[in-house]
Protein backbone atom coordinates (compact mmCIF):
# COMPACT_ATOMS: atom_id res chain seq x y z
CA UNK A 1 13.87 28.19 -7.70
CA UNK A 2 13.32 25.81 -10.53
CA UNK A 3 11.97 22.52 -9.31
CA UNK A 4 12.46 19.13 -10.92
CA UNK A 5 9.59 17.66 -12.95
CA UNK A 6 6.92 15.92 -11.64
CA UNK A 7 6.13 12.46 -13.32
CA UNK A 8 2.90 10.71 -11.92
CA UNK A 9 3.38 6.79 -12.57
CA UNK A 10 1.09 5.06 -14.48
CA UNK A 11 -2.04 3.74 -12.38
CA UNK A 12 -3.22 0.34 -13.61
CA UNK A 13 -5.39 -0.94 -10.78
CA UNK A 14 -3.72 -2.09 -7.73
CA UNK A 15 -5.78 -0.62 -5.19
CA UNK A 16 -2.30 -0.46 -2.97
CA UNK A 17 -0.96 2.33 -5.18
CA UNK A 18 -4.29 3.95 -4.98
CA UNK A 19 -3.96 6.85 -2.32
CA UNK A 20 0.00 7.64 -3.65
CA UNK A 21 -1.42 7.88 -7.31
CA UNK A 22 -4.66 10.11 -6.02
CA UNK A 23 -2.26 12.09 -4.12
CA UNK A 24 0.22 13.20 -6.68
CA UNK A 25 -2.58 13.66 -9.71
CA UNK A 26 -5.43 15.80 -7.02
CA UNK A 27 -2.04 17.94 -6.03
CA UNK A 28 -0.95 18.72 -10.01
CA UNK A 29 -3.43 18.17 -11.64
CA UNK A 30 -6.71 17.48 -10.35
CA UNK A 31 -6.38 20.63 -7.67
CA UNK A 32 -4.73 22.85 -10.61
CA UNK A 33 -7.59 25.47 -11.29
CA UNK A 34 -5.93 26.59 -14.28
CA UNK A 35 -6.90 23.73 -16.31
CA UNK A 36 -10.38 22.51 -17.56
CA UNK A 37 -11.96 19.96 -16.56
CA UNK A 38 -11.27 18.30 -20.03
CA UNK A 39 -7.86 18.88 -19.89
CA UNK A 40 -7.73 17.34 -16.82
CA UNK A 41 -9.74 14.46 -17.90
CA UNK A 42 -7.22 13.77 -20.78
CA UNK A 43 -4.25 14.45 -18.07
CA UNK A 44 -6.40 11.78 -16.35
CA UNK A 45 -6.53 8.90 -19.01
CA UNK A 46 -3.10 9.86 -20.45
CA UNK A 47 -1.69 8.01 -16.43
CA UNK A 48 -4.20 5.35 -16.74
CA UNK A 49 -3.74 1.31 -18.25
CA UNK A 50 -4.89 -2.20 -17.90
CA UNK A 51 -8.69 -2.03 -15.48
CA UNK A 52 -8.47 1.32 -14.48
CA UNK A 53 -8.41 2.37 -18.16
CA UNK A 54 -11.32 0.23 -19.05
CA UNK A 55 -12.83 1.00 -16.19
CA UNK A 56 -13.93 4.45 -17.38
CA UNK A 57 -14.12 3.20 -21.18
CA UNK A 58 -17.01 4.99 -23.48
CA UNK A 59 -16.17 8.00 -21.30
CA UNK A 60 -15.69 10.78 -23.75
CA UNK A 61 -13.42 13.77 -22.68
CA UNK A 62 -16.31 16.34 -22.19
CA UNK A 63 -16.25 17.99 -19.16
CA UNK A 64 -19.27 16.21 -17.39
CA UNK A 65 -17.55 12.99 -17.68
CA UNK A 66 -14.39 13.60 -15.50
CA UNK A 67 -16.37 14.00 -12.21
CA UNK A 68 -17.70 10.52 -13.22
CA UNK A 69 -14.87 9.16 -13.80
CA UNK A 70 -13.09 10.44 -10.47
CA UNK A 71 -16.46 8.56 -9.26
CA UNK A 72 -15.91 5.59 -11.07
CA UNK A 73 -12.03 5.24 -9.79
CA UNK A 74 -12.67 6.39 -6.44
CA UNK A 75 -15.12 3.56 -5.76
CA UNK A 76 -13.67 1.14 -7.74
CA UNK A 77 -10.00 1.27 -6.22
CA UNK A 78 -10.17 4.03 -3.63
CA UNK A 79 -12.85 2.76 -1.41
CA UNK A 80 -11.02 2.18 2.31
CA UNK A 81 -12.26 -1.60 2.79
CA UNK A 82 -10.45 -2.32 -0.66
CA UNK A 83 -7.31 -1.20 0.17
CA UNK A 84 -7.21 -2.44 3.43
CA UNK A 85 -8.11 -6.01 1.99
CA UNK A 86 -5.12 -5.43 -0.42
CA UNK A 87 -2.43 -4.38 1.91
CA UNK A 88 -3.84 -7.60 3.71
CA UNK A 89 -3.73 -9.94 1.01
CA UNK A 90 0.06 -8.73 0.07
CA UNK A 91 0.82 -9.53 3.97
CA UNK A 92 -0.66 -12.82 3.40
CA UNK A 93 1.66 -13.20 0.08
CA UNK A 94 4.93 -12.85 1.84
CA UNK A 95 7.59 -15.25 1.09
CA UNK A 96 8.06 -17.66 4.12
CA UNK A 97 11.86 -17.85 5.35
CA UNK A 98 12.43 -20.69 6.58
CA UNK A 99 16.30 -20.38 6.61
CA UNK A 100 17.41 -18.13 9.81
CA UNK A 101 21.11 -17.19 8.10
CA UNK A 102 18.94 -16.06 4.48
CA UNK A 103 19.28 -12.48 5.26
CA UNK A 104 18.32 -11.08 2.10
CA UNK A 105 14.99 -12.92 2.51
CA UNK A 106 14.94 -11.85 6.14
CA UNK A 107 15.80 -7.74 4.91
CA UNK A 108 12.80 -8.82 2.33
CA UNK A 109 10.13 -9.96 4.78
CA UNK A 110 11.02 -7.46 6.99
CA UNK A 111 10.42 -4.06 5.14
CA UNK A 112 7.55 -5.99 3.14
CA UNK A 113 5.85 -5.45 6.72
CA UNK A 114 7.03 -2.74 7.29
CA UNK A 115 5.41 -1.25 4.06
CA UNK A 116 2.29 -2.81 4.45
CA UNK A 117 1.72 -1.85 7.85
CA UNK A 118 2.92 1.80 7.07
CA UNK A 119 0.16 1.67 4.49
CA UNK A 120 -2.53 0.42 6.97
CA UNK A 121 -1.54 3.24 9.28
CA UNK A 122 -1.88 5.13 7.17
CA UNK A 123 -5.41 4.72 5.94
CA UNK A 124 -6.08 4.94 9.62
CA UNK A 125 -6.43 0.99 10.73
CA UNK A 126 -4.38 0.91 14.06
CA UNK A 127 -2.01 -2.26 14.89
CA UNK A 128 -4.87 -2.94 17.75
CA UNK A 129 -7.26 -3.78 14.91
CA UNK A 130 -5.36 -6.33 12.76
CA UNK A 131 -2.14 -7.28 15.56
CA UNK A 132 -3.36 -10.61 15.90
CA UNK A 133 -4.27 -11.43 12.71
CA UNK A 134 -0.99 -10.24 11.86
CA UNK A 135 1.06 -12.08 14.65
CA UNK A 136 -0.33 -15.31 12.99
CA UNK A 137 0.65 -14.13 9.53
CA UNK A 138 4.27 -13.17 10.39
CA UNK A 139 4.81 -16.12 12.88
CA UNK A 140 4.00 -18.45 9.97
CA UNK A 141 6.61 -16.79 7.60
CA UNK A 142 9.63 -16.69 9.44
CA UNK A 143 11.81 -19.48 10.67
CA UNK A 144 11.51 -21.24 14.38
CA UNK A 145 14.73 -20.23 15.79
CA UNK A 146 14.22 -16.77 15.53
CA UNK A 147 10.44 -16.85 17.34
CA UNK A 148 12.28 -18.77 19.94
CA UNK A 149 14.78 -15.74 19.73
CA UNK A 150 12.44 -13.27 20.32
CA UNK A 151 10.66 -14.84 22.98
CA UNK A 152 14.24 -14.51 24.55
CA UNK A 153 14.41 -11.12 23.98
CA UNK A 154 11.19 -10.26 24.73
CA UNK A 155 11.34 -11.76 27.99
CA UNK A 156 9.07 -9.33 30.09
CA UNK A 157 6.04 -9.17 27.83
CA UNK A 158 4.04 -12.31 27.53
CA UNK A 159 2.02 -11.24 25.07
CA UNK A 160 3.28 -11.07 21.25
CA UNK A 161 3.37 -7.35 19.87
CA UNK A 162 3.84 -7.11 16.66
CA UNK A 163 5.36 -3.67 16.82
CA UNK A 164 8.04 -4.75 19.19
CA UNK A 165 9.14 -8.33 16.80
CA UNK A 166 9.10 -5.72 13.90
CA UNK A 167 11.72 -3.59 15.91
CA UNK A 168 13.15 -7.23 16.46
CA UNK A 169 13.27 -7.90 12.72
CA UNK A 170 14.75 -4.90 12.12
CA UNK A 171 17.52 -5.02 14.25
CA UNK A 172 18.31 -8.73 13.51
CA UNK A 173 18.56 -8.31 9.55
């Protein structure tokens, strides 16, 4: 069976992209024993632009220098408190609907959390750790009627999940 072509994007230097970007290159490239280690650095720069370029600038593509540069990248945009702070901060950047009937915006906000928090998942931070913050971050994006909606709907449970007004979202966009 003949697969399709892998293409890695382009990593630049936001630190949300990180782990997808170290996925794809450590499976083809990084993990590929058939190569040297200075083809891999070249494979390496060849993905990279903007501050994750420069970041490893002056490195010259001898073998010694691609562990330091995996160093270099690693701690620079792979480090977990990073990328936590980033899927944060893109939480915290959500557009505020305001209008209840602006759907698209609604669809918008909604899988905007829904990627975010995926993200956080995955880099093992549980709801329980950041729920509240969160609550407070969502509450103060979306418009009144539909908090008073959910509260409705959520009758039984005085306490706001945020797992349960996603499910809300979802089903109300």
């Amino acid at each position: 069976m003949h697969l399709p072509h892998l293409e890695i994007e382009t990593f630049y230097s936001d630190s949300c992209k990180w782990l997808d970007f170290w996925n794809q290159f450590e499976t083809t490239i990084h993990g590929n024993d058939d190569l040297r280690k200075t083809e891999k650095f070249a494979y390496l720069k060849s993905l990279l632009g903007g501050n994750a370029l420069s970041s490893i600038s002056g490195l010259t593509i001898i073998d010694q220098n691609y562990d330091s540069s995996i160093e270099i990248l690693k701690e620079r945009f792979g480090r977990t408190d990073i990328m936590i702070s980033a899927h944060m901060n893109r939480l915290l950047a959500i557009e505020p609907v305001r209008n209840i009937s602006y759907l698209k915006g609604l669809r918008k906000l909604y899988d905007e959390c829904e990627i975010q928090i995926r993200s956080l998942n995955s880099l093992n931070v549980t709801s329980g750790s950041y729920g509240n913050l969160l609550n407070i971050i969502i509450l103060q994006k979306i418009p009144e009627e539909l908090i008073l909606e959910f509260n409705w709907y959520q009758k039984t449970n005085t306490e706001f999940q945020i797992k349960e007004f996603i499910n809300f979202l979802k089903r109300e966009k």
